[in-house]
C-alpha atoms as a PDB file:
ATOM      1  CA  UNK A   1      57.003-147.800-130.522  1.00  0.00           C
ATOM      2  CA  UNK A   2      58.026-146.973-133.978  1.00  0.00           C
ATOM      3  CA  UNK A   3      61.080-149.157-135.510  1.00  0.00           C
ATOM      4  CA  UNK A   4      62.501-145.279-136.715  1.00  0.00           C
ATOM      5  CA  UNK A   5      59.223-145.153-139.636  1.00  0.00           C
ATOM      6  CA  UNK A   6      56.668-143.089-139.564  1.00  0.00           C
ATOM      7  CA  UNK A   7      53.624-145.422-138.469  1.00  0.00           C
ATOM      8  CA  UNK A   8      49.703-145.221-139.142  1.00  0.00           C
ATOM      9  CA  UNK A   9      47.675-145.208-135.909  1.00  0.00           C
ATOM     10  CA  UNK A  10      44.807-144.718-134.427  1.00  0.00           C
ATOM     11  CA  UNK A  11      44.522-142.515-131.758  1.00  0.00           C
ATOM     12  CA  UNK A  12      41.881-143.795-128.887  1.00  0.00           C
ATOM     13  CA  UNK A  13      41.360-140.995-126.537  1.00  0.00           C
ATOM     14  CA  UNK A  14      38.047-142.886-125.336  1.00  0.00           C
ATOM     15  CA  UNK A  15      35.979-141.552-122.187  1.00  0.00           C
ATOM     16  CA  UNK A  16      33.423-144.359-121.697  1.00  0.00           C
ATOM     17  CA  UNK A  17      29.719-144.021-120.232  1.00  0.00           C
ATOM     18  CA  UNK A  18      29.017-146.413-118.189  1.00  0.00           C
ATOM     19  CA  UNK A  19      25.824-147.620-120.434  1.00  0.00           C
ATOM     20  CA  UNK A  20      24.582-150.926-122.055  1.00  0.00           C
ATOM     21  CA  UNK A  21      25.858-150.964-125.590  1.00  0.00           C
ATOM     22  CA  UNK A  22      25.761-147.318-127.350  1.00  0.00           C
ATOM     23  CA  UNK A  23      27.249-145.508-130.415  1.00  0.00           C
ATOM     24  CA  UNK A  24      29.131-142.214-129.426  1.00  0.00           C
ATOM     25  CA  UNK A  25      28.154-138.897-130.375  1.00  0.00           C
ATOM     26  CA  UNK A  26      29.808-137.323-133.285  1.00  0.00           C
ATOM     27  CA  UNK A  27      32.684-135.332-132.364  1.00  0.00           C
ATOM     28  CA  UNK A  28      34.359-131.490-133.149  1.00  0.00           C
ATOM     29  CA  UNK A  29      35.130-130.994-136.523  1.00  0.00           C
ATOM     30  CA  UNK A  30      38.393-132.093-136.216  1.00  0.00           C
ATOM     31  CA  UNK A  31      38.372-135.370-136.549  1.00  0.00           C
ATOM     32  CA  UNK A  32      37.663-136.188-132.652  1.00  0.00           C
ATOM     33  CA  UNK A  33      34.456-138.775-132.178  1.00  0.00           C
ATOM     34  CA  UNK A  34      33.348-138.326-128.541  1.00  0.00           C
ATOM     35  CA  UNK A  35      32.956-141.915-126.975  1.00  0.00           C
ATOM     36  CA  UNK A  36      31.626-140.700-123.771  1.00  0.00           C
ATOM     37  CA  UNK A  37      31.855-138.070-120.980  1.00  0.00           C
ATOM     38  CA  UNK A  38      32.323-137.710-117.194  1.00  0.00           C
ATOM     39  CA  UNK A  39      34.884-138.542-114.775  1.00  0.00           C
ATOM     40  CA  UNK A  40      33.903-142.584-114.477  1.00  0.00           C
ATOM     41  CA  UNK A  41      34.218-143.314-118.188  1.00  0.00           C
ATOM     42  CA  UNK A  42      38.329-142.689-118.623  1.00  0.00           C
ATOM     43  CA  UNK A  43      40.846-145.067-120.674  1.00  0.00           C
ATOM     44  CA  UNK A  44      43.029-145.674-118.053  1.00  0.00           C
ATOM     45  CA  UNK A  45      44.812-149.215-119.780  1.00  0.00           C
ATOM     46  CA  UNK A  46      43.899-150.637-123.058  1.00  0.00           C
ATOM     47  CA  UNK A  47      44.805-153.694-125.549  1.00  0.00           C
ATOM     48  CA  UNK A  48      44.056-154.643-128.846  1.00  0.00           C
ATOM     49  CA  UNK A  49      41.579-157.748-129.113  1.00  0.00           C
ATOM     50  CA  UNK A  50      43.711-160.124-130.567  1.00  0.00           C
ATOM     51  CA  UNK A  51      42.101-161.579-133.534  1.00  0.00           C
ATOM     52  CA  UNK A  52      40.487-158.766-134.422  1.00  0.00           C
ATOM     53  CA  UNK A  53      40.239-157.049-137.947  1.00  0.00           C
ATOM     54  CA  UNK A  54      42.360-154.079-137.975  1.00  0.00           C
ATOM     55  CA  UNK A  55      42.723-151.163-140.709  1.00  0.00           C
ATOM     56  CA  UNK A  56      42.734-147.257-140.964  1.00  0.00           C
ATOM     57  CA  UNK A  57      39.342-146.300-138.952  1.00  0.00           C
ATOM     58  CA  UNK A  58      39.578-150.287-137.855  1.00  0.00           C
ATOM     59  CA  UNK A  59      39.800-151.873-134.759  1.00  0.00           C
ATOM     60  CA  UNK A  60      38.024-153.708-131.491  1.00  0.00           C
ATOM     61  CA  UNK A  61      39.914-152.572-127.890  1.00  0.00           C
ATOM     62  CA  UNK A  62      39.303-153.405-124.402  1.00  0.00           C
ATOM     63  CA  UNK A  63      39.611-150.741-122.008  1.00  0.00           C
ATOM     64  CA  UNK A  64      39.778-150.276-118.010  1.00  0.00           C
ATOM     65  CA  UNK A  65      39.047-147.795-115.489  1.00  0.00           C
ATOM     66  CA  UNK A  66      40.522-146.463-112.397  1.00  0.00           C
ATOM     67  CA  UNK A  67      37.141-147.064-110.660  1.00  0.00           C
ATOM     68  CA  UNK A  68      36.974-147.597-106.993  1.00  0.00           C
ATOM     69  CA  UNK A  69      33.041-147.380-106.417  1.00  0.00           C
ATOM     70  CA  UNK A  70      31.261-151.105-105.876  1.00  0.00           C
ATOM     71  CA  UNK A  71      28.881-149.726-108.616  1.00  0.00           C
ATOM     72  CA  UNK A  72      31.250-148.781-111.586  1.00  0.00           C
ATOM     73  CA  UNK A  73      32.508-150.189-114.376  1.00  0.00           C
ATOM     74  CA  UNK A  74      35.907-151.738-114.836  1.00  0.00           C
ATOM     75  CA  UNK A  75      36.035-153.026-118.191  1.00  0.00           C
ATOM     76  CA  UNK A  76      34.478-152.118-121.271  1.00  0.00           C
ATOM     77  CA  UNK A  77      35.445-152.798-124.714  1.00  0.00           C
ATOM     78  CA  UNK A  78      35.035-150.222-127.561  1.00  0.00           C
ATOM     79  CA  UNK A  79      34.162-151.101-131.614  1.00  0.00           C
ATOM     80  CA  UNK A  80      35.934-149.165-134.007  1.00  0.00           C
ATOM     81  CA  UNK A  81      34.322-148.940-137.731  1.00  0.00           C
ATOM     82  CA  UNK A  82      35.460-146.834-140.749  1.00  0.00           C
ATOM     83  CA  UNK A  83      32.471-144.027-141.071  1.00  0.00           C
ATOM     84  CA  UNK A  84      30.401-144.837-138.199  1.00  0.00           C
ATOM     85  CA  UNK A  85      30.653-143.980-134.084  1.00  0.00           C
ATOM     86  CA  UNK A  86      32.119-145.674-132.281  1.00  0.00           C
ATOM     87  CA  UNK A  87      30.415-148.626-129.681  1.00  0.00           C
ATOM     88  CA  UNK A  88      31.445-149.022-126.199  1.00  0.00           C
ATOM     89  CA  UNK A  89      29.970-151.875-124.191  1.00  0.00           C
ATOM     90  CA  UNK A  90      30.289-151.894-120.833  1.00  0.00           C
ATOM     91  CA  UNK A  91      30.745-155.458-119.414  1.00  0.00           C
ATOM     92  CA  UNK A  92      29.266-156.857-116.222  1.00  0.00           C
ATOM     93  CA  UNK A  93      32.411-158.324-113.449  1.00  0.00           C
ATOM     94  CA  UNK A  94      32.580-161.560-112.515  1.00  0.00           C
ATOM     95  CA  UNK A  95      34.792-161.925-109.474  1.00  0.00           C
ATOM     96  CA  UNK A  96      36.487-160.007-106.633  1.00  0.00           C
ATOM     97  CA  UNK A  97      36.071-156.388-107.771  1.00  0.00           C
ATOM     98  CA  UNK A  98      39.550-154.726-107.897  1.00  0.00           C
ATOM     99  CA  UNK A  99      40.038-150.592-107.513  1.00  0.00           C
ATOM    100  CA  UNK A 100      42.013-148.374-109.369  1.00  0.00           C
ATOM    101  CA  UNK A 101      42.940-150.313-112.397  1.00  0.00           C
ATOM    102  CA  UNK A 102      45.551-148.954-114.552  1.00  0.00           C
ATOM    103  CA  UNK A 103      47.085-150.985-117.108  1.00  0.00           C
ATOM    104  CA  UNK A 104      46.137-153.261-119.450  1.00  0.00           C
ATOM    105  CA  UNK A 105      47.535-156.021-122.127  1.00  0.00           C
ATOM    106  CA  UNK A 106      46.666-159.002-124.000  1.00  0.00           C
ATOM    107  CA  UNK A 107      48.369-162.318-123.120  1.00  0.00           C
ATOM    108  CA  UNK A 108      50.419-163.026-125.619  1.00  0.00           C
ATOM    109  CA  UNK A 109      48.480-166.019-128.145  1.00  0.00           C
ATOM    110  CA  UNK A 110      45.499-166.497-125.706  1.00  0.00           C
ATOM    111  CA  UNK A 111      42.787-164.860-127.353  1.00  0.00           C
ATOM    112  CA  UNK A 112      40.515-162.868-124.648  1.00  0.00           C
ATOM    113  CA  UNK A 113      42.860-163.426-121.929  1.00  0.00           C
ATOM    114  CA  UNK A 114      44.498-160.029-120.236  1.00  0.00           C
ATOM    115  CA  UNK A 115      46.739-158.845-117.308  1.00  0.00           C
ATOM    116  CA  UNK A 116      45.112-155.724-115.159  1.00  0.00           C
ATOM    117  CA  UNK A 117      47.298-153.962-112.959  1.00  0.00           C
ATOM    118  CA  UNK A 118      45.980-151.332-110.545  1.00  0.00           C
ATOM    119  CA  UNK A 119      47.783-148.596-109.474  1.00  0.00           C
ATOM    120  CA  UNK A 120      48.954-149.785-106.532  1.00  0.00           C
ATOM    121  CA  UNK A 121      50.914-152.844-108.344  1.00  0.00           C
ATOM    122  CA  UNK A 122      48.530-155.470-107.792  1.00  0.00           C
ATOM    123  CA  UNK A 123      48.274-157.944-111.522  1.00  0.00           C
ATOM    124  CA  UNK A 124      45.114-159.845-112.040  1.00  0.00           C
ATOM    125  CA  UNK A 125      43.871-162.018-114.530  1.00  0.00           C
ATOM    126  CA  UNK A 126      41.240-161.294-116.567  1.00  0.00           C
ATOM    127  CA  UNK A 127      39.292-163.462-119.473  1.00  0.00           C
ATOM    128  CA  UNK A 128      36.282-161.247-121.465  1.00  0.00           C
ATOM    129  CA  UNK A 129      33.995-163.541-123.378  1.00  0.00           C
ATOM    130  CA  UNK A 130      30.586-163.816-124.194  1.00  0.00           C
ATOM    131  CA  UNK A 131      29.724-159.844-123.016  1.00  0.00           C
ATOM    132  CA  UNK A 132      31.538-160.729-119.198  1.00  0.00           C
ATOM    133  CA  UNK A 133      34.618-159.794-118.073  1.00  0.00           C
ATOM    134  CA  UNK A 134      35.542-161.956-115.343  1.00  0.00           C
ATOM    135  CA  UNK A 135      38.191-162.281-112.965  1.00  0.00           C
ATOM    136  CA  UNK A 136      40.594-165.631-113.567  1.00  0.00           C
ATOM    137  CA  UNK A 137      42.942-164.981-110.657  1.00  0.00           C
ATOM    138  CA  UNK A 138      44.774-162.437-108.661  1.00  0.00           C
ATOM    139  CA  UNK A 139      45.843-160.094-107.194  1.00  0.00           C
ATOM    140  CA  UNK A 140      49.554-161.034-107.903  1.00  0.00           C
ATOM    141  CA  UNK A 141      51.950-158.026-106.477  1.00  0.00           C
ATOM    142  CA  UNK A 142      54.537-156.983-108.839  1.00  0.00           C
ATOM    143  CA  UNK A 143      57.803-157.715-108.264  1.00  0.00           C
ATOM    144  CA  UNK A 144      59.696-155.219-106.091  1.00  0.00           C
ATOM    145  CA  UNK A 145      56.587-153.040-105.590  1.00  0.00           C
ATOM    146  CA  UNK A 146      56.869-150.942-102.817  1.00  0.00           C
ATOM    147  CA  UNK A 147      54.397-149.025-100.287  1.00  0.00           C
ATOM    148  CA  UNK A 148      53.613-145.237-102.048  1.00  0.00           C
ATOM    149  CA  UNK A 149      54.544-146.813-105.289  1.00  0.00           C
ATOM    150  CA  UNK A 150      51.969-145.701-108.161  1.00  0.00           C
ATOM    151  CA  UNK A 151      51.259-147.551-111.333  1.00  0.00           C
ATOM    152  CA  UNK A 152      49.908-146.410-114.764  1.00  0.00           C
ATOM    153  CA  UNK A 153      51.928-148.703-117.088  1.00  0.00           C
ATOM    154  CA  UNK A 154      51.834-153.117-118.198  1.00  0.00           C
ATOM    155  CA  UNK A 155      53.168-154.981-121.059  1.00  0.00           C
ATOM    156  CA  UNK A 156      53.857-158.109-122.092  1.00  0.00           C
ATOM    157  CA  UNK A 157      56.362-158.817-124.786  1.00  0.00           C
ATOM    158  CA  UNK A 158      57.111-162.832-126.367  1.00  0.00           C
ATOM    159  CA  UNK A 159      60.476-163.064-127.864  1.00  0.00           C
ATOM    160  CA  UNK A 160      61.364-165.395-131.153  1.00  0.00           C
ATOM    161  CA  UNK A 161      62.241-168.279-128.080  1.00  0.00           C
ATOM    162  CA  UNK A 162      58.766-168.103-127.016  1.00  0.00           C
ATOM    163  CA  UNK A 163      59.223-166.749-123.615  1.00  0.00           C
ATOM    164  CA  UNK A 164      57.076-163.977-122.338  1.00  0.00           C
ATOM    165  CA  UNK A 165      58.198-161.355-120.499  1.00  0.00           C
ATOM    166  CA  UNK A 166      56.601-158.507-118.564  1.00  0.00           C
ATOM    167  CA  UNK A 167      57.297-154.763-118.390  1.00  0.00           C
ATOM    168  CA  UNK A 168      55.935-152.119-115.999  1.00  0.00           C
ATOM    169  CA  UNK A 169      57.083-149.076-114.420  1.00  0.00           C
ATOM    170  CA  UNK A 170      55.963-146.639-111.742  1.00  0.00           C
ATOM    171  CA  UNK A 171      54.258-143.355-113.508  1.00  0.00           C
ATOM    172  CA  UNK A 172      57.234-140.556-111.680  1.00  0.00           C
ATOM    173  CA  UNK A 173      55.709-137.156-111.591  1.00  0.00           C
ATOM    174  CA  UNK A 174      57.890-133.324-112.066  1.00  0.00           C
ATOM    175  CA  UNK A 175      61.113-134.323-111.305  1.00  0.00           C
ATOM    176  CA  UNK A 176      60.972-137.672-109.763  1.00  0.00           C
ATOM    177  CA  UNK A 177      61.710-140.062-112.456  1.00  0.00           C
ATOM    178  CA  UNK A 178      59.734-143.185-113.594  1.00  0.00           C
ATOM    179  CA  UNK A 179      61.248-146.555-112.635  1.00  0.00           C
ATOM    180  CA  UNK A 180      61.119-149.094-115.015  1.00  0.00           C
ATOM    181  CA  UNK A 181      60.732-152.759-114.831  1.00  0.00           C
ATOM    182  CA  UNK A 182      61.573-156.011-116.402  1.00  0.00           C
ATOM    183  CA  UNK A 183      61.448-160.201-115.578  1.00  0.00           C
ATOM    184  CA  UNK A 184      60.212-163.351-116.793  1.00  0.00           C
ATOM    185  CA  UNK A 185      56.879-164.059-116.898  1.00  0.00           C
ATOM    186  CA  UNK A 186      54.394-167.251-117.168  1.00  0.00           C
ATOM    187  CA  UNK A 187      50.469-166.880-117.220  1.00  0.00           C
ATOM    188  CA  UNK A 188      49.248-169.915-115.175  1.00  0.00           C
ATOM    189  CA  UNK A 189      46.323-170.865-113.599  1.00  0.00           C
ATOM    190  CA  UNK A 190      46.557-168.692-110.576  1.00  0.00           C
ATOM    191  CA  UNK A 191      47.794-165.932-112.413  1.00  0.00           C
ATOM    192  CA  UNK A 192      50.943-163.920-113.175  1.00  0.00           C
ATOM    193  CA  UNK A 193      53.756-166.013-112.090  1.00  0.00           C
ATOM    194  CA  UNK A 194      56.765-163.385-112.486  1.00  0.00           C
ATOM    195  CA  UNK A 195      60.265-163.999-112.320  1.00  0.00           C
ATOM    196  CA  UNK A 196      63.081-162.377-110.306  1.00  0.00           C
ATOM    197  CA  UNK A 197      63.171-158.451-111.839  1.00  0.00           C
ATOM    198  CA  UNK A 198      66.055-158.463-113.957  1.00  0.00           C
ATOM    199  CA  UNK A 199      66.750-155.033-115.587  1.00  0.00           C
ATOM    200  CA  UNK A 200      65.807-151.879-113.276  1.00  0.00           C
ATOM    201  CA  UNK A 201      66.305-148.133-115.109  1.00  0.00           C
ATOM    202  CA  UNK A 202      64.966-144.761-114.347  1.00  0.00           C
ATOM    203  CA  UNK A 203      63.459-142.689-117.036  1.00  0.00           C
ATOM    204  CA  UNK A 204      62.108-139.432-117.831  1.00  0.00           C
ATOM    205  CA  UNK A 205      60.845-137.214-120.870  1.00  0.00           C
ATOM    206  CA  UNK A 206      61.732-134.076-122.125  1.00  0.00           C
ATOM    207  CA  UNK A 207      57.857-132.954-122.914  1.00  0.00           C
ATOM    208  CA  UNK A 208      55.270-132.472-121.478  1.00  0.00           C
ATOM    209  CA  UNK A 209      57.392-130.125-119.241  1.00  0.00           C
ATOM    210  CA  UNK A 210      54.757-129.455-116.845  1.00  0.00           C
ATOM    211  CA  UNK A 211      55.946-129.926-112.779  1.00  0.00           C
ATOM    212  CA  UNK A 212      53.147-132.139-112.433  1.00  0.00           C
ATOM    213  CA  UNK A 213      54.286-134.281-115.341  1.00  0.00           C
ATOM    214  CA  UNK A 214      54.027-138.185-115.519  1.00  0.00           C
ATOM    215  CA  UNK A 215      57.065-139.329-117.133  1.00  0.00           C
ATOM    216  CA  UNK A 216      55.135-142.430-118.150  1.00  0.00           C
ATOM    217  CA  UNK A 217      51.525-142.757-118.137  1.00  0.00           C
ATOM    218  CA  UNK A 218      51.747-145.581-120.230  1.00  0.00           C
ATOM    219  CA  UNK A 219      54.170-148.405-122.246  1.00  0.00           C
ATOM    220  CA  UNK A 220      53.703-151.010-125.134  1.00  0.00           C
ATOM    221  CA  UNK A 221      56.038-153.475-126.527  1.00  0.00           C
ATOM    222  CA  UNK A 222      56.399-153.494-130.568  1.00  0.00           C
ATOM    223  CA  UNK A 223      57.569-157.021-131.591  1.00  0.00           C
ATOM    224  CA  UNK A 224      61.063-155.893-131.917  1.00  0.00           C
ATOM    225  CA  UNK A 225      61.261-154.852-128.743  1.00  0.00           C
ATOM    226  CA  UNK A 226      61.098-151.061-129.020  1.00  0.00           C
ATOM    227  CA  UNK A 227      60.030-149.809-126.078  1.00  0.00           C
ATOM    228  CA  UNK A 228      56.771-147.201-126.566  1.00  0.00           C
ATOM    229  CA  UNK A 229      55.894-144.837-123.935  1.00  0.00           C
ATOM    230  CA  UNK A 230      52.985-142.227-123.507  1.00  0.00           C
ATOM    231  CA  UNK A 231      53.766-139.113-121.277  1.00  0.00           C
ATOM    232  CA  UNK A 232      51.050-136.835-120.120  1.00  0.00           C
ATOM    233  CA  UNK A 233      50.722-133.752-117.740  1.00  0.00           C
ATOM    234  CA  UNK A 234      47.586-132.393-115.948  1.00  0.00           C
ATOM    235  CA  UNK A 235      45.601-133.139-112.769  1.00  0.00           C
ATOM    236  CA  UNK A 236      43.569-135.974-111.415  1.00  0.00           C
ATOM    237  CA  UNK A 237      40.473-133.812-111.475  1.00  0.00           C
ATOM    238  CA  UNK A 238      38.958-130.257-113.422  1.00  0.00           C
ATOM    239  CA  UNK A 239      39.308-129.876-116.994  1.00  0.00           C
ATOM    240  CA  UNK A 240      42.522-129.413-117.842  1.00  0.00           C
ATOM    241  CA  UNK A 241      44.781-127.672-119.091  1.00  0.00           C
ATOM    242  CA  UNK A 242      46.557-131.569-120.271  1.00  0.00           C
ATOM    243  CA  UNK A 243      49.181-132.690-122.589  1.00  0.00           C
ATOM    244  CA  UNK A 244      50.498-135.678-123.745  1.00  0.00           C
ATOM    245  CA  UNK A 245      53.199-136.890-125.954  1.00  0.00           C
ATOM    246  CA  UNK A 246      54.728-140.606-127.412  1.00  0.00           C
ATOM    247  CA  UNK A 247      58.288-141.407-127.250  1.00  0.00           C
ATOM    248  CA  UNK A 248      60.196-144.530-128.761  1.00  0.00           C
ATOM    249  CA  UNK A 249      62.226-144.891-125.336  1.00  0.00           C
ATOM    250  CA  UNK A 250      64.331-147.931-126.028  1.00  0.00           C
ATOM    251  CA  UNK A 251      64.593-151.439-126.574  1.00  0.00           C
ATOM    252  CA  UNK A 252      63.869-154.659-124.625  1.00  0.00           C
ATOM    253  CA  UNK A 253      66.456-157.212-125.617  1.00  0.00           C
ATOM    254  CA  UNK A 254      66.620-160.593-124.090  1.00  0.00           C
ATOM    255  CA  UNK A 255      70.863-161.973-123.223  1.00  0.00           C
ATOM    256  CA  UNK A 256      72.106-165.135-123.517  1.00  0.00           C
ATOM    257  CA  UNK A 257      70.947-166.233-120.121  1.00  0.00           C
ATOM    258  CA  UNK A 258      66.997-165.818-121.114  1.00  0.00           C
ATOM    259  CA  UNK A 259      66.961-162.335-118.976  1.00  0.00           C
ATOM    260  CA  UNK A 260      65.245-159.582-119.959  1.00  0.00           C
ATOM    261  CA  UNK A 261      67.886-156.354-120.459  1.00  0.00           C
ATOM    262  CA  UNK A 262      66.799-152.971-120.871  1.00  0.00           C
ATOM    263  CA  UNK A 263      68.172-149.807-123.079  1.00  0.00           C
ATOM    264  CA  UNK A 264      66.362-147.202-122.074  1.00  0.00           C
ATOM    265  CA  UNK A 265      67.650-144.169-123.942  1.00  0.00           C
ATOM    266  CA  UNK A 266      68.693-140.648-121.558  1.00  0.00           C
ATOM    267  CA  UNK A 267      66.227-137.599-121.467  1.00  0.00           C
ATOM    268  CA  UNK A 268      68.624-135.540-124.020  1.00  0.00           C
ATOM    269  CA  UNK A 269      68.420-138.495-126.695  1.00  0.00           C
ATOM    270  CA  UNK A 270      64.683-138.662-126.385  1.00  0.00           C
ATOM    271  CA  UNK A 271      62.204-136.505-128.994  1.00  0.00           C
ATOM    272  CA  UNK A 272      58.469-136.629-128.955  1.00  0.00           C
ATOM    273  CA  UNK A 273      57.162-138.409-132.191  1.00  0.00           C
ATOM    274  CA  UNK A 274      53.615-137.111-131.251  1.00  0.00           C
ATOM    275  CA  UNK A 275      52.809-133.937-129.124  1.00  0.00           C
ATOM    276  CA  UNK A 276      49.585-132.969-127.741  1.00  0.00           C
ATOM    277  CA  UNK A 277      50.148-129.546-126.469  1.00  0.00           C
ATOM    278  CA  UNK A 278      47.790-127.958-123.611  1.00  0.00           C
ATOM    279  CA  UNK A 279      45.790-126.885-126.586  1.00  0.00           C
ATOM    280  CA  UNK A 280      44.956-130.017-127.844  1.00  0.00           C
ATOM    281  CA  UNK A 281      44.242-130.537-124.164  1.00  0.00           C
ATOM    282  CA  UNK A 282      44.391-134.344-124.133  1.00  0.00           C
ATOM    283  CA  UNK A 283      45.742-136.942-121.385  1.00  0.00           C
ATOM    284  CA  UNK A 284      46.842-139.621-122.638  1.00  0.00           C
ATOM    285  CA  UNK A 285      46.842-142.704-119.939  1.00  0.00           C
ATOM    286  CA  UNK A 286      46.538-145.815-122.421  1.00  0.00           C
ATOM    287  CA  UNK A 287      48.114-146.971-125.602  1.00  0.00           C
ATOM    288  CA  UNK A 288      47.711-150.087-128.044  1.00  0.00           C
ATOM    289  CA  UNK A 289      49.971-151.291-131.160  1.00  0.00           C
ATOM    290  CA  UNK A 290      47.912-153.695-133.608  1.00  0.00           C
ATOM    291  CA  UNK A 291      49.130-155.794-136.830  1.00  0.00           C
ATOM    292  CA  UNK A 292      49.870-153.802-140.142  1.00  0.00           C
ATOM    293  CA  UNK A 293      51.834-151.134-137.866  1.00  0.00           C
ATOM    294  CA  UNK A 294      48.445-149.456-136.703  1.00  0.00           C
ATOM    295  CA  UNK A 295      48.262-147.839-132.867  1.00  0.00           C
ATOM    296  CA  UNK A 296      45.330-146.802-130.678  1.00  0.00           C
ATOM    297  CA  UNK A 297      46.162-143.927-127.699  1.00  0.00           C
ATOM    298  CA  UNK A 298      43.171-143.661-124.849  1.00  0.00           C
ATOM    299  CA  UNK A 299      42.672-140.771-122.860  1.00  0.00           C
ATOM    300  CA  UNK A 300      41.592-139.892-119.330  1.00  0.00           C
ATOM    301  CA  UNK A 301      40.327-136.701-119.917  1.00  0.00           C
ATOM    302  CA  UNK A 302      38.391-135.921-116.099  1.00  0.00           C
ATOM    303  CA  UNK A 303      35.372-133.771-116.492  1.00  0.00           C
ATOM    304  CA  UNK A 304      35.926-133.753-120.483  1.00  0.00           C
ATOM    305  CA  UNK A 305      35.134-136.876-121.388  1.00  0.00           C
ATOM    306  CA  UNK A 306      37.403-138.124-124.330  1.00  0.00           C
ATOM    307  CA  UNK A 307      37.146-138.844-128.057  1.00  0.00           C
ATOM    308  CA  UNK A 308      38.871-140.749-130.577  1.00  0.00           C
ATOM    309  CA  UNK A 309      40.908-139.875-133.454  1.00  0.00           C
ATOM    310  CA  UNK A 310      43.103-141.780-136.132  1.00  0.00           C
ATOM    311  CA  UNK A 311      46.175-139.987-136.532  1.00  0.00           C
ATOM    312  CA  UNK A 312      49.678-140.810-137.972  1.00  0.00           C
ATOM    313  CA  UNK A 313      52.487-140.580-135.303  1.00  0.00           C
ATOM    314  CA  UNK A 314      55.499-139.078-136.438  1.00  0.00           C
ATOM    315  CA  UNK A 315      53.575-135.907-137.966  1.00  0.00           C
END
């Protein structure tokens, strides 16, 4: 999601215990912080607290898991301070407890308020206050969803005209590209209330090259409308070997009749403005843009754990 400059981030590859409220262990001496370890503490979506102060080392996230068991956590959010571990606080649910969350992003001037998506294309409606996430309304299907679909990937994106508009896609895997999504969207009461899909485009990276590949594990919306995507390769369970990488894929433009168009640029076009090679052996399932052109990746690392790091993409 970089507007062609070379952008600071910081790189959330966050594995979270599910503990009360904990500072992680120091990490390997390169620059990792471990925030956790074990299969049930993954990034699997993330946002930026809106609100929040943000800076190099600097920023507050909330985070969600692809959790299925009655007894594990689905939301956490993690406190990131220049010089100290990080803190991950696991919040107690409030609600109808939803499986296999995915995705994750603020809504758009609402403070606290977020859309969840689970894998398979269910939206929900989530408000965390006062050390609680809890469940507003949902589940809302996606537009177009269909049965064997699987998710990994949510934004919303509000244009200069106010309108908010929501982008998802299904992950693809090897050669079966991701399918990306756009349409209207307004936050109400009972959730999501999404419009007719109005741009449809397949899409698929050049790297990670791996057959079990997915071409987009991950997507964010810069203000602009550049379209960022995370990529990552590696199995659902062991240790690895993974990689990951970030591509600016496109742009999200908005046509005279208020729809949502998208220019979603061909594999050969596309080069990685951050690879994580299989030594480096990071998955990267969740990324975050904050104010000040900052960015925060999460990882899903299985039986590894995960870390974070502040990096600047575009090495």
């Amino acid at each position: 999601m970089i507007r062609n400059a070379v952008i600071a981030s910081a790189v959330l590859c966050a594995c979270l215990a599910a503990a009360p409220p904990a500072a992680g262990a120091a990490g390997p001496s390169d620059g990792r912080q471990r925030v956790g370890s074990g299969v049930l503490g993954g990034v699997s979506g993330m946002a930026a607290a809106e609100g929040a102060p943000v800076g190099h080392g600097l920023a507050d996230a909330v985070v969600v898991r692809g959790s299925t068991g009655a007894r594990e956590s689905r939301v956490a959010t993690v406190r990131l301070r220049p010089g100290r571990d990080p803190v991950v606080r696991e919040l107690p649910w409030s609600g109808t407890l939803p499986a296999g969350l995915e995705a994750l992003d603020a809504v758009p001037g609402r403070p606290g308020h977020y859309i969840a998506v689970s894998s398979g294309g269910d939206a929900f409606r989530i408000v965390v206050a006062n050390g609680r996430a809890t469940l507003q309304a949902g589940p809302v299907a996606l537009p177009g969803r269909r049965d064997g679909d699987d998710y990994e990937s949510f934004a919303l994106h509000r244009d200069r005209s106010g309108r908010t508009f929501a982008v998802w896609a299904t992950r693809g895997s090897g050669d079966r590209p991701a399918v990306v999504h756009a349409s209207s969207v307004r936050i109400g009461a009972y959730g999501p209330d999404f419009g007719t899909v109005s741009a449809r485009q397949e899409f698929a990276v050049p790297f990670p090259d791996r057959g079990d590949v997915r071409q987009i594990s991950d997507l964010k919306i810069l203000p602009d409308g550049t379209v960022m995507v995370s990529s990552a390769s590696g199995t659902d369970a062991g240790d690895g070997p993974f990689a990951s990488a970030v591509h600016d894929a496109g742009r999200l433009t908005v046509n005279a009749a208020h729809d949502a168009v998208l220019r979603l640029k061909p594999k050969p076009e596309l080069t990685p403005l951050n690879v994580f090679t299989e030594r480096d052996n990071r998955k990267i399932e969740a990324i975050a843009f904050l104010p000040g052109r900052h960015a925060i990746w999460g990882t899903d690392d299985e039986n590894n754990g995960g870390c974070v790091k502040f990096d600047r993409v575009g090495r």
